[in-house]
Protein backbone atom coordinates (compact mmCIF):
# COMPACT_ATOMS: atom_id res chain seq x y z
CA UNK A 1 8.48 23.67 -11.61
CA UNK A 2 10.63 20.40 -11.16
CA UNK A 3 7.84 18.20 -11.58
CA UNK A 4 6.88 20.27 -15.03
CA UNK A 5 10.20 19.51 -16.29
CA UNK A 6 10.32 16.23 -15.52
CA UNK A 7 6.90 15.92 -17.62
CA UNK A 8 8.12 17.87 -20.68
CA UNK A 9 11.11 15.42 -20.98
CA UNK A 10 9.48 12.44 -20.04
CA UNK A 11 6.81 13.36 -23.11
CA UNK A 12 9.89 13.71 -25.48
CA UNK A 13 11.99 11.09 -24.61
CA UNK A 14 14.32 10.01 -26.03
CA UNK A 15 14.63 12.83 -28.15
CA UNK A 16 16.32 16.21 -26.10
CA UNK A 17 14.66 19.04 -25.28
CA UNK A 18 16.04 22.57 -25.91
CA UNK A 19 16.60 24.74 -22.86
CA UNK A 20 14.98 27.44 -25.12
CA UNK A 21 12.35 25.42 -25.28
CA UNK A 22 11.61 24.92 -21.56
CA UNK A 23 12.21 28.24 -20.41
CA UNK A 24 9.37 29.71 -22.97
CA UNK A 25 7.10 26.90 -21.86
CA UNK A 26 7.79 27.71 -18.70
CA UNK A 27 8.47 31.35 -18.58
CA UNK A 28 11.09 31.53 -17.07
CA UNK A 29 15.24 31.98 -17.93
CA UNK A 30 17.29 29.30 -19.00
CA UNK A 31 19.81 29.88 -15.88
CA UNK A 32 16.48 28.96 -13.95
CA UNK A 33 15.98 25.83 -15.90
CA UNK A 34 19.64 24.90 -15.76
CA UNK A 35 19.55 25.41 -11.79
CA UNK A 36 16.45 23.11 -12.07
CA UNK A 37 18.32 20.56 -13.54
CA UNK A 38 21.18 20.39 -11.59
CA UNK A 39 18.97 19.88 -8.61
CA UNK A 40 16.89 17.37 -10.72
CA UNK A 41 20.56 15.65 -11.60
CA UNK A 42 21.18 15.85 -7.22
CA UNK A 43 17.75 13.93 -6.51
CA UNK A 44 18.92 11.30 -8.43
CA UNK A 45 17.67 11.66 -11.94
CA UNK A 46 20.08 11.12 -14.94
CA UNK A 47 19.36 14.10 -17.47
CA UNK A 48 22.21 14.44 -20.70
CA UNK A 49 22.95 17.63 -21.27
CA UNK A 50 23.83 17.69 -25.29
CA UNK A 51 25.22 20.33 -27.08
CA UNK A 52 23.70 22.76 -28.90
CA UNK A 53 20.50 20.20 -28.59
CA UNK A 54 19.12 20.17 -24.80
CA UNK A 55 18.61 17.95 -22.26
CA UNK A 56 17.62 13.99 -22.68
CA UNK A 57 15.94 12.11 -19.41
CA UNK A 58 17.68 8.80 -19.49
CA UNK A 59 17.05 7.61 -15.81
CA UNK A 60 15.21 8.12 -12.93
CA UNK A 61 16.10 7.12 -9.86
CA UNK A 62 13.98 4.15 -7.64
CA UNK A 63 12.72 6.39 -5.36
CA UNK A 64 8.53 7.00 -4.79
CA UNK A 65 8.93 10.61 -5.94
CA UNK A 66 5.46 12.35 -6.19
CA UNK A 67 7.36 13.22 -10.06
CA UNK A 68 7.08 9.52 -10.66
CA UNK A 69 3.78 8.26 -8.66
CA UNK A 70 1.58 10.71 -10.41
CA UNK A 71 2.55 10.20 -14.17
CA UNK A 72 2.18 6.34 -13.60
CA UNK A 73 -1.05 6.75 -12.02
CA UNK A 74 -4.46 6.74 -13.72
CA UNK A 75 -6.91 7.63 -10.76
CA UNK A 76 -9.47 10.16 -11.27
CA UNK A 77 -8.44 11.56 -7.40
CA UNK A 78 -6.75 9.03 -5.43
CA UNK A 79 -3.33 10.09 -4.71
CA UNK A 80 -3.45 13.12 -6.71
CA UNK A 81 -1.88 15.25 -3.82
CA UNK A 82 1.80 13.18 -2.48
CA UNK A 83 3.29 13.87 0.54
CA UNK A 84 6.74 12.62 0.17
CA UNK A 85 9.48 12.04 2.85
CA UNK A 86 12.74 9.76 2.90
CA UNK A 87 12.30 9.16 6.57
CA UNK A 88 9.54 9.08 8.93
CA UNK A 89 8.66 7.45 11.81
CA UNK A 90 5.41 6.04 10.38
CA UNK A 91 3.25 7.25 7.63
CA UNK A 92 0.17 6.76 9.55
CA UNK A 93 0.87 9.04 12.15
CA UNK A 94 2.06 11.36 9.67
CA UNK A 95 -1.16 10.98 7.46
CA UNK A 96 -3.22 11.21 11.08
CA UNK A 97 -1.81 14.99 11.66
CA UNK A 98 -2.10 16.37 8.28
CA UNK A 99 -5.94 14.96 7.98
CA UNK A 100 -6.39 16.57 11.50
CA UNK A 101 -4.96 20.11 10.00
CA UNK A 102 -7.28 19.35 7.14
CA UNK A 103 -5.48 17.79 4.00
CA UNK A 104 -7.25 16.88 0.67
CA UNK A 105 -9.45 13.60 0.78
CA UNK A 106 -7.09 10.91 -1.17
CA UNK A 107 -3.77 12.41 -0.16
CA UNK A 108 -1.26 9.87 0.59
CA UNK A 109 1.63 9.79 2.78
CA UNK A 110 4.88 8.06 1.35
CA UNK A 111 7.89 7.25 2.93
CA UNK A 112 10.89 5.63 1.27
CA UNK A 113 11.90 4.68 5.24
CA UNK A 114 10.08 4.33 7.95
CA UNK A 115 11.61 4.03 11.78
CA UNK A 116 8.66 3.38 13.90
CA UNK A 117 6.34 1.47 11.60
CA UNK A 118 3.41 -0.24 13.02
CA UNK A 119 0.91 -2.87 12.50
CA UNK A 120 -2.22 -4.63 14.18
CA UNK A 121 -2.39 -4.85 18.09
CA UNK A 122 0.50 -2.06 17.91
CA UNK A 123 2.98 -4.75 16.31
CA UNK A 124 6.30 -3.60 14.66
CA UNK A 125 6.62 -2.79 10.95
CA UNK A 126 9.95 -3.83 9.17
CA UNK A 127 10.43 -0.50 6.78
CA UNK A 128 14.15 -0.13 5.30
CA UNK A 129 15.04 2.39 3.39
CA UNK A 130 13.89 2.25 -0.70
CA UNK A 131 13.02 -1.74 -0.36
CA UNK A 132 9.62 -1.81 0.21
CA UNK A 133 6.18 0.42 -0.98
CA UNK A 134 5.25 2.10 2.71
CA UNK A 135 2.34 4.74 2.60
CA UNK A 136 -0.97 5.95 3.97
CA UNK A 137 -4.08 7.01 2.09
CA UNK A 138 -6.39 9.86 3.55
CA UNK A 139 -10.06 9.17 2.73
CA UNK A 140 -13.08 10.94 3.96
CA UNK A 141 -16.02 8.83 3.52
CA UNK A 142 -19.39 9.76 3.89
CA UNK A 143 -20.75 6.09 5.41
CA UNK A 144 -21.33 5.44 9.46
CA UNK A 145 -18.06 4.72 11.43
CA UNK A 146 -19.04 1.32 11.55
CA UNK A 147 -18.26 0.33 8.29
CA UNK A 148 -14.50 2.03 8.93
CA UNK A 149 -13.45 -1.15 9.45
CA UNK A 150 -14.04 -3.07 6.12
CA UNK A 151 -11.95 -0.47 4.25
CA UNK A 152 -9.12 -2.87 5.77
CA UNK A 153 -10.49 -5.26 3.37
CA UNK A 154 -10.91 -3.10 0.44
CA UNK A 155 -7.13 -2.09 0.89
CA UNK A 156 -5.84 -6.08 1.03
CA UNK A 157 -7.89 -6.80 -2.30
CA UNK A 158 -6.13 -3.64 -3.95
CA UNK A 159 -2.76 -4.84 -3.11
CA UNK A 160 -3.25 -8.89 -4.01
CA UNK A 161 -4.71 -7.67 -7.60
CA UNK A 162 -1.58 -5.63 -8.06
CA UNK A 163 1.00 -8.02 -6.87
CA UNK A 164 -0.60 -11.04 -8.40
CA UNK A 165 0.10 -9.02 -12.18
CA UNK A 166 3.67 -10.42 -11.87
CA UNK A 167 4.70 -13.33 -13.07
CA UNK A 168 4.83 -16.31 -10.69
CA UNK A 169 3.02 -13.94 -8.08
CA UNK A 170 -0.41 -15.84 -6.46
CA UNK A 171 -0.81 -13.94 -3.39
CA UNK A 172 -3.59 -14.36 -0.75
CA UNK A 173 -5.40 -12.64 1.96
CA UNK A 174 -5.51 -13.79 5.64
CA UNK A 175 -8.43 -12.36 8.00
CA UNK A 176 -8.36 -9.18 8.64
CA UNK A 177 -5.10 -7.38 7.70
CA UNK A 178 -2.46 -9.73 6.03
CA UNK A 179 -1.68 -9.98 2.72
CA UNK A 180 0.19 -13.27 2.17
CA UNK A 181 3.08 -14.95 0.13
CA UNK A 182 3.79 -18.90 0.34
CA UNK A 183 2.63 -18.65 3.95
CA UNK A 184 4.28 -15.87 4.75
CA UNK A 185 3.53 -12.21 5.20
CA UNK A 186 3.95 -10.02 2.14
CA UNK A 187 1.64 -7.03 3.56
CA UNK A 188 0.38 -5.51 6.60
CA UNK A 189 -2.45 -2.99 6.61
CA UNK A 190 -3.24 -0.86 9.49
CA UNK A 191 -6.55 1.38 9.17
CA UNK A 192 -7.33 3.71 11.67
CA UNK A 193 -10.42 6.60 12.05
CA UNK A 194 -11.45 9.91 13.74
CA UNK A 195 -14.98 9.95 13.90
CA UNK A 196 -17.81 11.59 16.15
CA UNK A 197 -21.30 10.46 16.92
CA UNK A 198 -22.59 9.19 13.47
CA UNK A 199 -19.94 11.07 11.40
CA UNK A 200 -16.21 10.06 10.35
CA UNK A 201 -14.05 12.84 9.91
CA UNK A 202 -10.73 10.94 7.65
CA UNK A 203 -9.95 7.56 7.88
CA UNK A 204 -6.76 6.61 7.77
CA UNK A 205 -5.08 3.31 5.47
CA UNK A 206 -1.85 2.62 6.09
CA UNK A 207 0.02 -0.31 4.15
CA UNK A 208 3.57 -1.76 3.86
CA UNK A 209 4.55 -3.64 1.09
CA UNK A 210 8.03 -5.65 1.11
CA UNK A 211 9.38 -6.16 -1.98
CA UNK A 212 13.15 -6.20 -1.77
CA UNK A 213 14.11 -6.84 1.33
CA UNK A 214 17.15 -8.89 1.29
CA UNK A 215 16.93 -12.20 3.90
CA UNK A 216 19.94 -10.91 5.73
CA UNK A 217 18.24 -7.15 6.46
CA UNK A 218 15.60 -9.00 7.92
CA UNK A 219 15.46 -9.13 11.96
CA UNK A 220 16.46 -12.57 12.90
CA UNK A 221 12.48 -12.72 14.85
CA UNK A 222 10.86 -12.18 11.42
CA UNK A 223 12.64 -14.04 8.86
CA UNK A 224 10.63 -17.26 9.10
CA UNK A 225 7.65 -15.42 8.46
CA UNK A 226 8.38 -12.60 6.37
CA UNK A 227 8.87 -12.76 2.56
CA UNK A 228 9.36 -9.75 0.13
CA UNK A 229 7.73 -9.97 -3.89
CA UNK A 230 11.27 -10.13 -5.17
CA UNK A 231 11.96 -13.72 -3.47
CA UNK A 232 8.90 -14.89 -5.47
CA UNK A 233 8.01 -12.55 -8.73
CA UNK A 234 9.87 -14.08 -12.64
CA UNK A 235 10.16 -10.44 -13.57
CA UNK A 236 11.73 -6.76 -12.47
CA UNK A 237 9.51 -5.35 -10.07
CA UNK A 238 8.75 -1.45 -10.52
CA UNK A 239 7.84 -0.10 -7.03
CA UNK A 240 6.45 3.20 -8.58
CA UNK A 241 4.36 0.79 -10.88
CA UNK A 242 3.36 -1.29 -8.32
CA UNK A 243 1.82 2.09 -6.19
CA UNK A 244 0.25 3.50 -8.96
CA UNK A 245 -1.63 -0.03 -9.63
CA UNK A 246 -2.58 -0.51 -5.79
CA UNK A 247 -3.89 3.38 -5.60
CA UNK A 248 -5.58 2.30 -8.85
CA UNK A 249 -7.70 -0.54 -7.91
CA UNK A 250 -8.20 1.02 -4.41
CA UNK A 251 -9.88 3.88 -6.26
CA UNK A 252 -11.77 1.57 -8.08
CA UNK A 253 -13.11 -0.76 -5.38
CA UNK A 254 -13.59 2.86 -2.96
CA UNK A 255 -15.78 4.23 -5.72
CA UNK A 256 -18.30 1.05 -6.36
CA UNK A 257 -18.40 1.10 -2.06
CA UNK A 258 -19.57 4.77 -2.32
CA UNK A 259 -22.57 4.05 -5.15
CA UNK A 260 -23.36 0.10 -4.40
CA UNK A 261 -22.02 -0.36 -0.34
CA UNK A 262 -19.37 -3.20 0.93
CA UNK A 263 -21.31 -6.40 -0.40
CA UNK A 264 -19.48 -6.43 -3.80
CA UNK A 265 -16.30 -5.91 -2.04
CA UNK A 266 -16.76 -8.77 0.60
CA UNK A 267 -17.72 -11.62 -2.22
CA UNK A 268 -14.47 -10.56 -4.40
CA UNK A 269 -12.33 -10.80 -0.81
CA UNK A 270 -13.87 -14.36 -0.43
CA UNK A 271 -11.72 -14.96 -3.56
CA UNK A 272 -8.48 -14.29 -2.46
CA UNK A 273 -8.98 -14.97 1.34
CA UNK A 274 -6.33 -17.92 2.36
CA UNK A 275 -8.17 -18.14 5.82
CA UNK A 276 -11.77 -19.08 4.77
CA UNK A 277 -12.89 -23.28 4.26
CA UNK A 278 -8.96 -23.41 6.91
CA UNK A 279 -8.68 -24.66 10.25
CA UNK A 280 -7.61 -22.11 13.03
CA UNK A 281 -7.02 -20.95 16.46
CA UNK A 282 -9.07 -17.57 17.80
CA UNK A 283 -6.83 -16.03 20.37
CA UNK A 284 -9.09 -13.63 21.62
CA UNK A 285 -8.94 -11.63 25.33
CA UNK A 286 -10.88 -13.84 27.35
CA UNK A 287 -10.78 -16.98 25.48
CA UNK A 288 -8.74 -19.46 23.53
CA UNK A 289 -10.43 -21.96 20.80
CA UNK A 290 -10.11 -23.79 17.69
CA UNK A 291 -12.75 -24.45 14.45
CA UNK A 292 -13.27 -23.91 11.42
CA UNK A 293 -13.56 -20.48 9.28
CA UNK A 294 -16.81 -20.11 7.44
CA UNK A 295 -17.60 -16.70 6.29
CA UNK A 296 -17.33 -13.82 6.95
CA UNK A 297 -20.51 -11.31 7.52
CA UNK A 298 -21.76 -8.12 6.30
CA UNK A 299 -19.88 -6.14 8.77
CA UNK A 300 -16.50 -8.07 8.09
CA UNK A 301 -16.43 -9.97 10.93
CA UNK A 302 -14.61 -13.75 11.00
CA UNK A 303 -17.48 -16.35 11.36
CA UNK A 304 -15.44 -19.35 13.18
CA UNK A 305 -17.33 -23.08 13.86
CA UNK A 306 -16.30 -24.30 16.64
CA UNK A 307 -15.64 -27.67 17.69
CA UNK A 308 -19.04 -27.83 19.31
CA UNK A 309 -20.68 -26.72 16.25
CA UNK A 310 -21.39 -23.13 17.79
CA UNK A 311 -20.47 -20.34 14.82
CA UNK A 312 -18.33 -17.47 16.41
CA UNK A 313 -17.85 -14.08 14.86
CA UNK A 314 -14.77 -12.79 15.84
CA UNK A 315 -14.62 -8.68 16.54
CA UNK A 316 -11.53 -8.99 18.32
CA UNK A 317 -8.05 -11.30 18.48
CA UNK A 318 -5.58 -13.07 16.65
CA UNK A 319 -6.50 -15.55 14.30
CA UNK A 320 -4.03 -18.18 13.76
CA UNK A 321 -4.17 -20.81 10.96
CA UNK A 322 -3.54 -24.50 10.57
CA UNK A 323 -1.15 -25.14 8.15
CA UNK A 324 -2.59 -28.36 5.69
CA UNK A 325 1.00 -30.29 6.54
CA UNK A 326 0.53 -29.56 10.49
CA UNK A 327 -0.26 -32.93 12.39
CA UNK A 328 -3.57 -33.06 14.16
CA UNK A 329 -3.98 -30.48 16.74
CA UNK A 330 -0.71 -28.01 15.66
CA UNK A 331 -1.83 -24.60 14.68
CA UNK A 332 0.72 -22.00 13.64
């Protein structure tokens, strides 16, 4: 009911809309529209109630509310069904138990906070409250398990076309899940799968996006490495906007996977990837070496020469680049 409101005055804005008007469109009494309102008004949206006139939407607050999400989105599918909380402990295990109980394939998870956030190799996520874009998307793909793994990719080119539409924005994608900023990490994406023999039952995508996070609300361990959009964008950054443009390319690039496979998807990351033609360090279980990074293959793999001339591909490990200023034998 809330959400049909919110559309009716959105569509009419700036002009006011009669609480006649809503409660025939809506069949239902004007006390139940007013009651509406006033919990509209306690979420945080600014609605003018004029006399003898109606009601005028002349704010909304910056929160992800599904409200919001949905009429800035133009999927087909893709995040058509929001499940919204303020707090959560992360929205991948959230997004995990409600594609176990069987949700809708593209449902995504959103959190405005999260308290447990995670990344790679079970590494902390950084998720304050209303500063960042933090949320999970739900897909059920119909291609072997194998290929879970590339949707990692397919998520990291979704968010660098979206952040790179602001101004002074040229973001970049280091192997496999970072999404980065003038060195420094801008995104972390975390995908994770239930599958059986042959079969995947949901995969999971979970990504967090800083954009205003203040340097001083950073932990003191991550503020050499972390940066946030707003540090770096020439223009006011929407995060609503900014969701409804990664679910939109992610749809996009998810679609021309499902009709032409991953090869499309691994030449465009080759564009943005800040790791490829660089200098790095594999720190993998067993082992320890540096070369360079050539490709990567058809299964999304890191193809690494090494020093000996031997080409690597790297399933598992931490990948750590050279920075161009570094002397001779420093990796960071």
């Amino acid at each position: 009911m809330r959400e049909r409101i919110l559309e009716i005055l959105r569509s009419k804005m700036p002009a006011p809309v009669s609480g006649e008007v809503l409660s025939q469109e809506l069949a239902v009494s004007r006390t139940a529209i007013w009651k509406h309102i006033q919990a509209l008004k306690n979420e945080g949206y600014t609605i003018e109630s004029v006399p003898k006139k109606g009601y005028i939407l002349k704010e909304v607050p910056d929160r992800l509310k599904p409200a919001e999400v949905v009429a800035n989105l133009k999927t087909k599918w893709l995040g058509h069904h929001i499940h919204y909380c303020e707090l959560t402990t992360s929205t991948n295990e959230l997004a995990k138990r409600l594609a176990g109980e069987g949700c809708e394939d593209g449902l995504v998870v959103i959190a405005e906070e999260q308290n447990s956030g995670k990344g790679r190799l079970s590494r902390g996520w950084f998720s304050p409250f209303a500063r960042g874009v933090w949320f999970s998307v739900v897909l059920k793909p119909p291609f072997m398990p194998q290929e879970a793994s590339k949707c990692t990719l397919l998520a990291a080119i979704a968010v660098v076309k979206a952040v790179n539409k602001y101004k002074g924005v040229q973001a970049s994608i280091k192997w496999p899940n970072d999404v980065l900023l003038d060195g420094k990490k801008l995104v972390g994406i975390l995908t994770e799968m239930s599958a059986e023999f042959g079969r995947i039952n949901y995969i999971v995508i979970g990504t967090g996006i800083n954009v205003n996070v203040p340097k001083e609300m950073v932990p003191e361990e991550l503020r050499a490495t972390a940066v946030s959009l707003a540090d770096v964008a020439r223009e006011p950054i929407s995060r609503v906007e900014l969701l409804a443009d990664v679910l939109g390319y992610m749809e996009e690039l998810y679609e021309k996977v499902l009709h032409e496979g991953f090869k499309p998807v691994l030449e465009e990351w080759k564009k943005y990837s800040s790791t490829l033609g660089q200098q790095v360090k594999v720190i993998a279980p067993d082992q320890t070496y540096f070369g360079e990074a050539v490709d990567i293959d058809e299964d999304g793999l890191l193809m690494v020469k090494r020093e000996d001339g031997r080409i690597e591909k790297v399933i598992a490990g931490d990948v750590s680049i050279r920075p161009a200023q570094a002397k001779q034998g420093e990796y960071a």
